[in-house]
Protein backbone atom coordinates (compact mmCIF):
# COMPACT_ATOMS: atom_id res chain seq x y z
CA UNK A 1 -0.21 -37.58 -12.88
CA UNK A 2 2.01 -34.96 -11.73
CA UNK A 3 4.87 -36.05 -13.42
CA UNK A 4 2.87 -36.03 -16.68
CA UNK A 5 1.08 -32.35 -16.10
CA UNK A 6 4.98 -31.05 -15.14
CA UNK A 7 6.13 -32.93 -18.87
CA UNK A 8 3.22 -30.80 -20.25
CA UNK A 9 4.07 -27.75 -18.61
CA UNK A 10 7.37 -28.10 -19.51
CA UNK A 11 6.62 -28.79 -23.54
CA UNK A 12 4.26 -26.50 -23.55
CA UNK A 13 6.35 -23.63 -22.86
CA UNK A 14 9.23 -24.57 -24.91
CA UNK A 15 6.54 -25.05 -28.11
CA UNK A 16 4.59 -21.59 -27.23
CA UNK A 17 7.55 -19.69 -26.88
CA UNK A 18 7.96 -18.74 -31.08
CA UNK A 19 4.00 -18.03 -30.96
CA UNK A 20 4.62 -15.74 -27.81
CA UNK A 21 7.06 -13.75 -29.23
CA UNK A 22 5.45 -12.99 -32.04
CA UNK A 23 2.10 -12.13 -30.28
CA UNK A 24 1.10 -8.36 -30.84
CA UNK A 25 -0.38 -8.14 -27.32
CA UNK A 26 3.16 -8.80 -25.62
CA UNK A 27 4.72 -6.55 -28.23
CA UNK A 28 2.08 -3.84 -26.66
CA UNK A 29 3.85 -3.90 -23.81
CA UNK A 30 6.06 -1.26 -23.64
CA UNK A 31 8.26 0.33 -21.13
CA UNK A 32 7.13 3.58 -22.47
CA UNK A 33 3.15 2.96 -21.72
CA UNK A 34 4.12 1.08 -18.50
CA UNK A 35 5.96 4.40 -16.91
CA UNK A 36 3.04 6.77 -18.16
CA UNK A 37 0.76 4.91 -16.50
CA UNK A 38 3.08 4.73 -13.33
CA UNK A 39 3.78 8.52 -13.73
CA UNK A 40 -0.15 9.39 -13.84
CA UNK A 41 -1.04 7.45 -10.99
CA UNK A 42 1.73 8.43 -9.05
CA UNK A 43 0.98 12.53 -9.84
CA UNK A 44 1.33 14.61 -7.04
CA UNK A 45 -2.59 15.53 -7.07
CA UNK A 46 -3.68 12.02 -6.38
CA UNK A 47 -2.47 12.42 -3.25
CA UNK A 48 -1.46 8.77 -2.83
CA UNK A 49 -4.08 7.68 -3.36
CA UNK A 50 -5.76 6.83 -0.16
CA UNK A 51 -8.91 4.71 -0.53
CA UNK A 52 -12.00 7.25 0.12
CA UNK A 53 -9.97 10.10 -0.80
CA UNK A 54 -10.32 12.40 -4.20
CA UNK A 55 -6.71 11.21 -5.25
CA UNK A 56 -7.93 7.53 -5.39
CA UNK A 57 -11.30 9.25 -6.82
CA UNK A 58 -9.02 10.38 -9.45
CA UNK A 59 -7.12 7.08 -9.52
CA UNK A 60 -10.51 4.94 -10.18
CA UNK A 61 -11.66 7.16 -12.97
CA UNK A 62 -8.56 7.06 -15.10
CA UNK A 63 -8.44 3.11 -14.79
CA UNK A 64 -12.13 3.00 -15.58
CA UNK A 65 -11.54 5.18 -18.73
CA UNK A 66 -8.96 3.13 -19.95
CA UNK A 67 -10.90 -0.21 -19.69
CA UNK A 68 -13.87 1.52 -21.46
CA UNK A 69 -11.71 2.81 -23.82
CA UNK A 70 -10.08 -1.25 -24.63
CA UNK A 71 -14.11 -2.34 -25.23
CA UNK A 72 -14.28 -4.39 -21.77
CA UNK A 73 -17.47 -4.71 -20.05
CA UNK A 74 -18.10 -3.33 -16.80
CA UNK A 75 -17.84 -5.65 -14.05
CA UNK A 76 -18.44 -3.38 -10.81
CA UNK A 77 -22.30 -3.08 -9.41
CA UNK A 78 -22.12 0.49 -10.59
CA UNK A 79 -20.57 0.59 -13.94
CA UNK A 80 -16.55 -0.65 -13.55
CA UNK A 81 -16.93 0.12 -9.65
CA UNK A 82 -16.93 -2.46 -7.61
CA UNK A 83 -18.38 -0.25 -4.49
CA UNK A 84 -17.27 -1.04 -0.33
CA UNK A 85 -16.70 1.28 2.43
CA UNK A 86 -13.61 1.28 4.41
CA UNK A 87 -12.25 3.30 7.63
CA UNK A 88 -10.28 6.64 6.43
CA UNK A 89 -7.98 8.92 8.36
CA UNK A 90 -7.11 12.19 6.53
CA UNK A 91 -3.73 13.50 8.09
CA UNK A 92 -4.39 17.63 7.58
CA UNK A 93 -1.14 18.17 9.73
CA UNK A 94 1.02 17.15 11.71
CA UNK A 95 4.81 17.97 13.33
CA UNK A 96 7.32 16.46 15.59
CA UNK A 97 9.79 18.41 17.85
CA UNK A 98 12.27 16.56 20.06
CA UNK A 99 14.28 17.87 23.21
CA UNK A 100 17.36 15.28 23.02
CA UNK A 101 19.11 13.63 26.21
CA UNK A 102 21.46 17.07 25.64
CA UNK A 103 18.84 19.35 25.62
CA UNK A 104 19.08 20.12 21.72
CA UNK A 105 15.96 21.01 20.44
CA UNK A 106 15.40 19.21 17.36
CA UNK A 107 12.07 19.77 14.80
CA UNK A 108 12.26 16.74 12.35
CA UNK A 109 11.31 16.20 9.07
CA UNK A 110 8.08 14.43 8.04
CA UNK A 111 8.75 11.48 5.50
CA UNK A 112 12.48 11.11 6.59
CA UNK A 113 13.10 11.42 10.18
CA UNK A 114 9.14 10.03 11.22
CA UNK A 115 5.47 9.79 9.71
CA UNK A 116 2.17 9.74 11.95
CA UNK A 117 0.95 6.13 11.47
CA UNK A 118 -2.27 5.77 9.29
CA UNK A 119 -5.01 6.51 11.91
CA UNK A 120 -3.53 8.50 14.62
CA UNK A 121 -5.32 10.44 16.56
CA UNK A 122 -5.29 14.43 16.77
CA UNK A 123 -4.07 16.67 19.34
CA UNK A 124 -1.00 18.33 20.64
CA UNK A 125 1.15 16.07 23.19
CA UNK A 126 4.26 18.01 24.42
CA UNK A 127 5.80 15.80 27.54
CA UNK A 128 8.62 14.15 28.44
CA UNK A 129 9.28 10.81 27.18
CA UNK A 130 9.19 6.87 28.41
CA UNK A 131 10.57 3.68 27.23
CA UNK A 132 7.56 1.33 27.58
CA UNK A 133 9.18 -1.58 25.51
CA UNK A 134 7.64 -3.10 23.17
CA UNK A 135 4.34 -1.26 24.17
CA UNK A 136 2.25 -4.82 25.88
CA UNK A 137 -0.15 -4.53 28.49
CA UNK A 138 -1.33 -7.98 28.99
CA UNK A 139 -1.12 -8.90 32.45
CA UNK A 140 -3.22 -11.75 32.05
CA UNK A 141 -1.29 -13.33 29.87
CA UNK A 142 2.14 -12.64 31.98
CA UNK A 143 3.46 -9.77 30.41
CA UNK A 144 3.06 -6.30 30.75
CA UNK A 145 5.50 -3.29 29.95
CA UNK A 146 3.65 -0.60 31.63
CA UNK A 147 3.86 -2.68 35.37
CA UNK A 148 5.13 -0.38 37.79
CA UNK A 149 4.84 2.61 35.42
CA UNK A 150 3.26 5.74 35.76
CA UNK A 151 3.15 7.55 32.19
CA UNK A 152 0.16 9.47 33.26
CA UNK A 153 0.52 12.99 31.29
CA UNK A 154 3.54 11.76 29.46
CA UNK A 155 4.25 10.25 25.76
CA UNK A 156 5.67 6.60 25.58
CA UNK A 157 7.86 5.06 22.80
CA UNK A 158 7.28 1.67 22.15
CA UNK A 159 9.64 -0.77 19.73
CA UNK A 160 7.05 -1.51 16.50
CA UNK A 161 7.35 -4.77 15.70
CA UNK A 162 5.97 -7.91 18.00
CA UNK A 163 8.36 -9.59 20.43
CA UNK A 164 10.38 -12.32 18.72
CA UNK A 165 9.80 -14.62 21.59
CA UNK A 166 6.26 -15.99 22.53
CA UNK A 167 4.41 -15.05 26.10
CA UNK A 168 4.52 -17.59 28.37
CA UNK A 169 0.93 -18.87 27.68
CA UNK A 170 2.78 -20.06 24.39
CA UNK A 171 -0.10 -18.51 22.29
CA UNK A 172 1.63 -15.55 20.23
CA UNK A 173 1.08 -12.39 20.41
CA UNK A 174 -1.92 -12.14 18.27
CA UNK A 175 -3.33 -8.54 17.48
CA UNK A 176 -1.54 -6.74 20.50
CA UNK A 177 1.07 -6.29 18.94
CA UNK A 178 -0.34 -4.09 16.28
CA UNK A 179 -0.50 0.08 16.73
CA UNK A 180 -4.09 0.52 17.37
CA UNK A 181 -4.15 -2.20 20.16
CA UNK A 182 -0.82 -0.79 21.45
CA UNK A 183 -2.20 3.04 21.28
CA UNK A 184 -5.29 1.34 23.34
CA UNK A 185 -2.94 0.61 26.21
CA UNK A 186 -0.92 4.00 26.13
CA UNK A 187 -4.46 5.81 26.38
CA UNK A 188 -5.67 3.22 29.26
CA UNK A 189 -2.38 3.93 30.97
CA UNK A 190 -2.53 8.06 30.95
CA UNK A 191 -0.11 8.88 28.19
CA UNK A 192 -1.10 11.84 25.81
CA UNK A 193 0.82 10.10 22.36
CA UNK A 194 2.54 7.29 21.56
CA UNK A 195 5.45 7.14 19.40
CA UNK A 196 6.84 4.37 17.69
CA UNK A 197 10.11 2.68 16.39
CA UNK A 198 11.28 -0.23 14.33
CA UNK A 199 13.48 -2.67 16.48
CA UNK A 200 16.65 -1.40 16.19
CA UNK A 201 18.72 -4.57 14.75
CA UNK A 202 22.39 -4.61 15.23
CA UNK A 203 22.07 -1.00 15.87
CA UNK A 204 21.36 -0.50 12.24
CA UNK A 205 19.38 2.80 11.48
CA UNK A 206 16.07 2.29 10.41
CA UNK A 207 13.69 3.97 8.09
CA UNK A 208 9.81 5.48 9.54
CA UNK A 209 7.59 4.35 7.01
CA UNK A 210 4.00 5.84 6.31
CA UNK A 211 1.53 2.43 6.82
CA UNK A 212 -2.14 2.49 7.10
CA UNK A 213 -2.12 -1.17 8.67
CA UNK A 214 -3.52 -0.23 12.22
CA UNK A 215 -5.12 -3.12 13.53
CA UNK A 216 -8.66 -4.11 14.98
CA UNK A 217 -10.99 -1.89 17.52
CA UNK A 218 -11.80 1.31 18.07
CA UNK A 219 -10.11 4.77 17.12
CA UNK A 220 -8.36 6.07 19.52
CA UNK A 221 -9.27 9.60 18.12
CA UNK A 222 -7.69 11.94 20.92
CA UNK A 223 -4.15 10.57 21.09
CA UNK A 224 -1.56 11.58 18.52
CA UNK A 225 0.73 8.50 17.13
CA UNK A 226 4.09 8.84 14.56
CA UNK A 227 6.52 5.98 13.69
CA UNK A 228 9.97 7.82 13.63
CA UNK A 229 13.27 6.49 12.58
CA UNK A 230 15.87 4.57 15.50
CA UNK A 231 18.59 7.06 14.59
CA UNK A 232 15.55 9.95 15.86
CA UNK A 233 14.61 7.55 18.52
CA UNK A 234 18.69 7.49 20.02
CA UNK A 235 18.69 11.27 20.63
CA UNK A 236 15.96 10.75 23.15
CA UNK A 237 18.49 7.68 24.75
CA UNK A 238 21.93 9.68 27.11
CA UNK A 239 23.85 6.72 25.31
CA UNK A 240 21.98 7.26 22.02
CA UNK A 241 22.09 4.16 19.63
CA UNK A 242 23.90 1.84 21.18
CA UNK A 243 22.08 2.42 24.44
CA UNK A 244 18.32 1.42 22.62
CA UNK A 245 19.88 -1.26 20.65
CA UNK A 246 21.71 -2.74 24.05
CA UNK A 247 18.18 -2.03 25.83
CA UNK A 248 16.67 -3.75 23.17
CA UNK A 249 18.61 -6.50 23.18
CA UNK A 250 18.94 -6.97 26.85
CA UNK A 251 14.79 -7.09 26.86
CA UNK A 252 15.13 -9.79 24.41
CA UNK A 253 17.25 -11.82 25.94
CA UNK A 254 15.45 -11.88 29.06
CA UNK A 255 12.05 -11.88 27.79
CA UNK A 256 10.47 -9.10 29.81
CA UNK A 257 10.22 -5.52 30.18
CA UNK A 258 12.44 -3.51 30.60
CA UNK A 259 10.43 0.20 30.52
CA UNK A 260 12.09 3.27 31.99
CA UNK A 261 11.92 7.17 31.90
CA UNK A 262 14.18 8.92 29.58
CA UNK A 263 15.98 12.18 29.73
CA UNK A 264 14.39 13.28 26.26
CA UNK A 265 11.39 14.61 26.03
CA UNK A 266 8.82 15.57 22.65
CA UNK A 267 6.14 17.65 21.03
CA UNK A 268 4.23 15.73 18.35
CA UNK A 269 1.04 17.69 16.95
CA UNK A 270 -1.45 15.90 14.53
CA UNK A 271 -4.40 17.48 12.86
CA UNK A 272 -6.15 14.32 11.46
CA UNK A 273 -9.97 13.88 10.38
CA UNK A 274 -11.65 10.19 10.72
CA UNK A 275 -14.12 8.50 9.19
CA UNK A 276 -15.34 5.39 9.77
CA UNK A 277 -16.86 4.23 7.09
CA UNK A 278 -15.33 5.93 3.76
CA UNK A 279 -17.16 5.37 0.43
CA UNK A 280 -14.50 3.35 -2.09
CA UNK A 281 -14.65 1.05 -4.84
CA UNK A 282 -12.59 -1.83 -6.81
CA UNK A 283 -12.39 -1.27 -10.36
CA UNK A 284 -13.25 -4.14 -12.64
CA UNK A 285 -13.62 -4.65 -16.45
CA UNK A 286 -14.08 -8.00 -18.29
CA UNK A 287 -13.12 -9.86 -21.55
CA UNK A 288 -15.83 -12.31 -22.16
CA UNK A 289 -14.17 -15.89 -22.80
CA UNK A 290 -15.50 -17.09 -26.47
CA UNK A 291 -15.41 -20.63 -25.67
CA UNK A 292 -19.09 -22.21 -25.49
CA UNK A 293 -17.30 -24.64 -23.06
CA UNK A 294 -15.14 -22.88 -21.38
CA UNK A 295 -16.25 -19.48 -20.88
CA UNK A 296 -18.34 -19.31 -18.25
CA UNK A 297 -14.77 -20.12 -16.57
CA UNK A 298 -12.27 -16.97 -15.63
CA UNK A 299 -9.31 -16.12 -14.93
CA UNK A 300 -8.73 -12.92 -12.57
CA UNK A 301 -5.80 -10.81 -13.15
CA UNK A 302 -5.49 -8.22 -10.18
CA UNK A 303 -3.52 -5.85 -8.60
CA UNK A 304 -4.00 -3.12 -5.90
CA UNK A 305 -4.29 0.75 -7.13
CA UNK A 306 -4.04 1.95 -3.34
CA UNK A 307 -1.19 3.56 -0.80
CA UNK A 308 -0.88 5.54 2.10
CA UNK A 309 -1.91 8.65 0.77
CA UNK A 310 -0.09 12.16 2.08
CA UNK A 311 0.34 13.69 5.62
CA UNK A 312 0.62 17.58 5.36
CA UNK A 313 2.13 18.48 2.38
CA UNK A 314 4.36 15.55 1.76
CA UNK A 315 3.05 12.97 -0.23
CA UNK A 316 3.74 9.06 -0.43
CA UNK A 317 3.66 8.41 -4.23
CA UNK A 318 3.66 4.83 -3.92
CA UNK A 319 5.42 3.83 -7.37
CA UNK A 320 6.39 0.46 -7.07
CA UNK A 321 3.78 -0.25 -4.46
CA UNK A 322 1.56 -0.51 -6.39
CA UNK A 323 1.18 2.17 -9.46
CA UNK A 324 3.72 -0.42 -11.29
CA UNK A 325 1.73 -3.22 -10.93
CA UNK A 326 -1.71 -1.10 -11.46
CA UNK A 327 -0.04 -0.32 -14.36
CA UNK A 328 0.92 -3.68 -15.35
CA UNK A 329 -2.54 -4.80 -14.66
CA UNK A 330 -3.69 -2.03 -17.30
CA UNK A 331 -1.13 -3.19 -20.10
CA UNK A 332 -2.65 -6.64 -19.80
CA UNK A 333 -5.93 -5.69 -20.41
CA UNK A 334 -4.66 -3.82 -23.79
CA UNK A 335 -2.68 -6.92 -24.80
CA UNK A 336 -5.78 -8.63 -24.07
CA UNK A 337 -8.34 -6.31 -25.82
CA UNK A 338 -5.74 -5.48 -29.02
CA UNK A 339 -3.55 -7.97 -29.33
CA UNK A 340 -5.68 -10.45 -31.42
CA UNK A 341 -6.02 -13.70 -28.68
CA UNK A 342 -9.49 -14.51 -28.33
CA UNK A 343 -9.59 -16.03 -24.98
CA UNK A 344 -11.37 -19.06 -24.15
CA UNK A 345 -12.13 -18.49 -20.98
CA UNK A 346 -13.11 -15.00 -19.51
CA UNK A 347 -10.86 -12.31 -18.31
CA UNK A 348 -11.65 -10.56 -15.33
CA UNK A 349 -9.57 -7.34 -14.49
CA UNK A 350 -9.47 -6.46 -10.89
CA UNK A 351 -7.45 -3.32 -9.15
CA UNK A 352 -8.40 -3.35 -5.74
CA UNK A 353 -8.72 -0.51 -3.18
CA UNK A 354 -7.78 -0.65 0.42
CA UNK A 355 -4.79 -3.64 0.08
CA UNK A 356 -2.40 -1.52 2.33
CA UNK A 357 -5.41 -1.28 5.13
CA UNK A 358 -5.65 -5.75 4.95
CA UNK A 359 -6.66 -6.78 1.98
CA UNK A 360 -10.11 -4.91 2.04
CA UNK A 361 -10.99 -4.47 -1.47
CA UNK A 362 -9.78 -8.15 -2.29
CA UNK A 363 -11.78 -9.51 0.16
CA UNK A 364 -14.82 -8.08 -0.41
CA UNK A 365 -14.50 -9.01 -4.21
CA UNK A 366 -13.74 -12.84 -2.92
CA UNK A 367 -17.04 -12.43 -1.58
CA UNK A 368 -18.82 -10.39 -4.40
CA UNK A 369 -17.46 -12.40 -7.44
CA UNK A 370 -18.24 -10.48 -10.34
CA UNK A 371 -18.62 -14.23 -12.00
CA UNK A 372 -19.31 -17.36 -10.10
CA UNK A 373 -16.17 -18.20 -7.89
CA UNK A 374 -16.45 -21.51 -7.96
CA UNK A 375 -16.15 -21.05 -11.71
CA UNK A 376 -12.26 -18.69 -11.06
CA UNK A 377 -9.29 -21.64 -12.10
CA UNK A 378 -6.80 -18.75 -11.00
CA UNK A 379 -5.62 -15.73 -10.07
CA UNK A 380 -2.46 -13.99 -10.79
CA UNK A 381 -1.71 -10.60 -8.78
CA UNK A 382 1.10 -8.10 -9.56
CA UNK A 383 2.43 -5.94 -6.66
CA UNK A 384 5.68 -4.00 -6.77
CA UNK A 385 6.92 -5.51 -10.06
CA UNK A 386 9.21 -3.08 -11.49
CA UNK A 387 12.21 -2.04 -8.59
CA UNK A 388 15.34 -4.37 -8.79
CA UNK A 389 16.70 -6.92 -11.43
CA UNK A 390 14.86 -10.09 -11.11
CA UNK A 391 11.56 -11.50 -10.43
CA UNK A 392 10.24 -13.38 -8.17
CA UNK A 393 6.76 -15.82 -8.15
CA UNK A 394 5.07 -16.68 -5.44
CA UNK A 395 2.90 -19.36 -4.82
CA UNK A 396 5.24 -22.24 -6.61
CA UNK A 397 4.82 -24.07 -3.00
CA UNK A 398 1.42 -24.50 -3.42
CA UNK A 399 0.89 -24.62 -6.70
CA UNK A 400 4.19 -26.05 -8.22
CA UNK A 401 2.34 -26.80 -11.69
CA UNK A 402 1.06 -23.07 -12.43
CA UNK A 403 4.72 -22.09 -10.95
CA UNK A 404 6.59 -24.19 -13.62
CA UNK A 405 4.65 -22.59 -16.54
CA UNK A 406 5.31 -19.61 -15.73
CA UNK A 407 9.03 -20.59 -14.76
CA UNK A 408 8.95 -22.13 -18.27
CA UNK A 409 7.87 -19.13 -20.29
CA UNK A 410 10.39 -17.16 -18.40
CA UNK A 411 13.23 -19.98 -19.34
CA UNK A 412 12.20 -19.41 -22.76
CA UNK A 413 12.33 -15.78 -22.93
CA UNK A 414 13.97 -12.92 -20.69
CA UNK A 415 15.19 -15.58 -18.18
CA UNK A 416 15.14 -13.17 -15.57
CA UNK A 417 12.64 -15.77 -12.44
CA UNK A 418 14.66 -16.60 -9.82
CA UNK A 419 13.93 -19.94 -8.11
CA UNK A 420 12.39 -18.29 -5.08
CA UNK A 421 9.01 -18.83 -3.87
CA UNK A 422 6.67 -19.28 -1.28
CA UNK A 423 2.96 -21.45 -0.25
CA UNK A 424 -0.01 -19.77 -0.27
CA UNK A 425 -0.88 -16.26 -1.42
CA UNK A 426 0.20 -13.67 -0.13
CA UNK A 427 -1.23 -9.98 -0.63
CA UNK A 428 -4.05 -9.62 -2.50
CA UNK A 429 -4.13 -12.91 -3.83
CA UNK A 430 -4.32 -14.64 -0.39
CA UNK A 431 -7.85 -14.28 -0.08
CA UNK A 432 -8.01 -15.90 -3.24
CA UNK A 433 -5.73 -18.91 -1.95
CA UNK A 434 -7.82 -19.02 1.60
CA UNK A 435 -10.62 -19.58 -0.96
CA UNK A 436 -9.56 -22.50 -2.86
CA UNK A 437 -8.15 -20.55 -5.90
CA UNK A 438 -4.59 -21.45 -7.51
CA UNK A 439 -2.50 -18.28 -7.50
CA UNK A 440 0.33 -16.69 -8.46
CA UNK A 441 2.10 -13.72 -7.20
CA UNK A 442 4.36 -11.64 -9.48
CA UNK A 443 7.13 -9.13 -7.84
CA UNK A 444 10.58 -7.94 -8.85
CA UNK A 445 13.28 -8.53 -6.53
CA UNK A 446 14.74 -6.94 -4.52
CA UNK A 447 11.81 -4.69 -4.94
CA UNK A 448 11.53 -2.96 -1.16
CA UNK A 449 14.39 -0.42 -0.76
CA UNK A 450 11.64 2.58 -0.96
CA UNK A 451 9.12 0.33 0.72
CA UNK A 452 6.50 3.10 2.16
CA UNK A 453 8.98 5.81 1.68
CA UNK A 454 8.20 8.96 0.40
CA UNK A 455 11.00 8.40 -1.74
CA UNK A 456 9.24 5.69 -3.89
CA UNK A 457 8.67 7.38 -6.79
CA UNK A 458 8.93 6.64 -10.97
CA UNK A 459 12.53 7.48 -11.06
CA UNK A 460 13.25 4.32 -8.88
CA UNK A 461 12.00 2.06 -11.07
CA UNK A 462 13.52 -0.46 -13.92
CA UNK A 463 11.50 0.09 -16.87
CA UNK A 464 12.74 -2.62 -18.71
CA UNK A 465 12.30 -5.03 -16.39
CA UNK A 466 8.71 -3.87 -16.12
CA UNK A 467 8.11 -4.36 -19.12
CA UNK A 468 10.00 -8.07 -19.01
CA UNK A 469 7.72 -9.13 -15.86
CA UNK A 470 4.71 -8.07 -17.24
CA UNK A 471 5.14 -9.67 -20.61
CA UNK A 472 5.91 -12.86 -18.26
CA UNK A 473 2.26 -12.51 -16.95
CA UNK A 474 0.61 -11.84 -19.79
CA UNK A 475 1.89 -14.73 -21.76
CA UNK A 476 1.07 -17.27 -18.69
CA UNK A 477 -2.00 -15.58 -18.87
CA UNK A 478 -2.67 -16.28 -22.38
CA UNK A 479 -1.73 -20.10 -21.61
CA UNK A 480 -4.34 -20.13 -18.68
CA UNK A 481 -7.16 -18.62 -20.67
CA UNK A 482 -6.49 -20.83 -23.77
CA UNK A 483 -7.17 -24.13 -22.48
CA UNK A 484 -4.58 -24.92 -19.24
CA UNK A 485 -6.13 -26.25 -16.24
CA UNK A 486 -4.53 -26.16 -12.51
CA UNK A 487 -6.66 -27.90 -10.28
CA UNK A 488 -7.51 -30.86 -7.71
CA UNK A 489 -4.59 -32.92 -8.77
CA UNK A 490 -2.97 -30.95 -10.63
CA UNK A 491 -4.45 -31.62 -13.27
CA UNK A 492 -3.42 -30.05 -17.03
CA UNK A 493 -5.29 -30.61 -20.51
């Protein structure tokens, strides 16, 4: 059987390719309407857009107009909104000033040298500063950075990341490891803020990215927390780089902390306003299938229209992640709506809030199908699909037949797929996978230079390969709605 559905897949793609081409609805995808989508979403009043926010206000209205204005039909519980609540952290403020191991005072620059993490807390925290390794207090489970420790009054820097070696209970880290848990134990433990730093890898300087990913619990509302870069991070070290990295690496190797005072010391003030419960939506439109067998089936074509929002006055525009694939998203439903294919099955259009916070807004619309679930053959999601020169698929290791046909169209067209991919889902179209549903996951590659940088903005994008990857999902798309079926079995008619 799977031998036959691959011979299928394969002639299926080499015949459709003629029809593609000629297909007004790829031909309506244009690098030109893909970047002036990009470039609204990604103006600087949207404020990057943060779920709960006016920005993403701003950012749900224009994507609502546009499906209204293509003749879909609302698929939200309020019109095209697909209404949740999520946690919210508006950053009003905030500054970081540090006293190096020489006594230079340094202020440094927000969105360069460091970037409060998602849902600090507020306050003012001026102290002297200690290494608390990779920022663990789990006793119970035989490890514990802050043993022996007093940081009572003072602000701790802790590497970001998880250990790469397991406890000694053998059961991972779990949870701890992420900043809210970690900010838990610096409050438990005295400090007054808690900074942190990406492991500093063959002393390579690393980037401070904005990220909204916090981890479970409570806020911890009165204690100020930044991510700042390992090259801002040395000048708090006597030896600077190469004395975190060998501290690092000498922690590592022995698997256990290795916490000390250091000579530098910081000021880190955050203004920052919480909510815990944040009014947001998903948008959604559909394209009814026209199929009296088939349509009640559907086909969901997503793509998150969140980021991180701004801190202060510097905002993170979040082009590649995700107003390209947003935008992509948006350029399929025109292809759909005015390109003359009369799908079979039903289209639904999803752009989902709160992806950068875990996958909120896709996992509430896995459990609020806006059609019958166990009716949804598929899902194809687009996130940061137009930085680089290639693209990548995921979800060929689970789904190797879906994979091929898109791998086929591609053969027979830009040929720009590279043979990469993963299992599962990943993103927004894991909970999908978790749920039974074959998916596919279209990126460019290498797509994550800006990655959470303020600096990912339009001009750092490949338009034409944009346009190239999103042409690729439309016509596999078209090929899915039109009669394909990837199943139990792998099955293909």
């Amino acid at each position: 059987m799977r031998t036959l559905a691959l011979l299928l897949v394969a002639l299926a793609a080499a015949g459709a390719a003629p029809a593609h081409e000629a297909d007004p609805g790829a031909a309506s995808i244009t690098p030109e309407n893909l970047m002036a989508d990009v470039r609204a979403l990604t103006a600087p009043e949207l404020g990057g857009r943060l779920p709960g926010t006016a920005g993403y206000d701003e950012a749900m209205r224009f994507c609502s107009e546009r499906f209204a204005s293509l003749g879909l039909t609302p698929g939200g519980d309020d019109g095209w909104l697909q209404r949740l609540t999520m946690e919210l952290n508006r950053i009003d403020g905030c500054e970081l000033t540090l006293v190096g191991a020489d006594g230079v005072v340094e202020p440094l620059a927000l969105g360069s040298d460091f970037a409060c993490r998602g849902f600090t807390g507020s306050g003012v925290a001026d102290a002297p500063v200690v290494f608390v390794g990779y920022g663990l207090s789990l006793p119970e489970r035989g490890h514990d950075d802050y043993a022996g420790l007093d940081v009572r009054g003072k602000i701790v820097l802790a590497i970001k990341p998880a250990p790469k070696w397991e406890p000694v209970d053998g059961e991972g880290w779990g949870d701890a490891h992420l900043p809210r848990p970690k900010a838990r134990a610096a409050r438990d433990h005295g400090a007054v803020g808690l900074l942190l730093v990406p492991h500093p890898v063959a002393m390579r300087p690393q980037p401070a990215i904005a990220s909204v990913l916090h981890g479970p619990g409570e806020q911890v509302g009165d204690l100020p927390q930044a991510e700042l870069t390992t090259a801002a991070a040395a000048r708090l070290c006597a030896g600077g780089l190469p004395e975190l990295a060998g501290l690092v690496a000498a922690m590592d190797e022995a698997k256990a902390p290795a916490s000390r005072e250091l000579p530098g010391r910081a000021r880190l003030a955050v203004d920052a306003a919480y909510e815990p419960a944040a009014p947001t939506a998903n948008v959604v439109g559909l394209l009814p299938g026209t199929d009296p067998e088939l349509r009640d089936e559907c086909l969901v074509i997503g793509g998150h229209l969140d980021h991180v929002g701004r801190q202060g006055e510097v905002v993170w525009p979040g082009a590649n992640d995700n107003a390209s694939g947003a935008a992509s998203v948006l350029a399929l439903a025109r292809a759909f709506a005015e390109g003359g294919v009369l799908p079979r099955r039903t289209v639904v259009f999803v752009l989902f809030a709160g992806e950068e916070q875990g996958l909120n807004g896709a996992r509430w619309f896995v459990a609020h199908p806006a059609r019958p679930f166990e009716r949804t053959i598929a899902m194809l999601n687009l996130d940061c699909v137009a930085h680089g020169d290639s693209i990548q698929i995921g979800g060929g290791g689970s789904q190797p037949v879906l994979w091929n046909l898109a791998r086929g169209l591609d053969a027979a067209q830009a040929r720009l797929s590279t043979a990469r991919t993963w299992p599962g889902g990943g993103a927004d179209a894991e909970p999908f996978h978790e749920a039974g549903v074959p998916t596919l996951y279209f990126a460019s590659t290498p797509s994550y230079k800006h990655l959470h940088q303020a600096t990912d903005a339009p001009e750092t994008l490949n338009p034409m390969l944009h346009k190239e990857l999103t042409r690729l999902a439309y016509r596999t798309a078209v090929d899915i709605v039109q009669g394909w079926y990837i199943g139990e079995g792998e099955k293909s008619r």
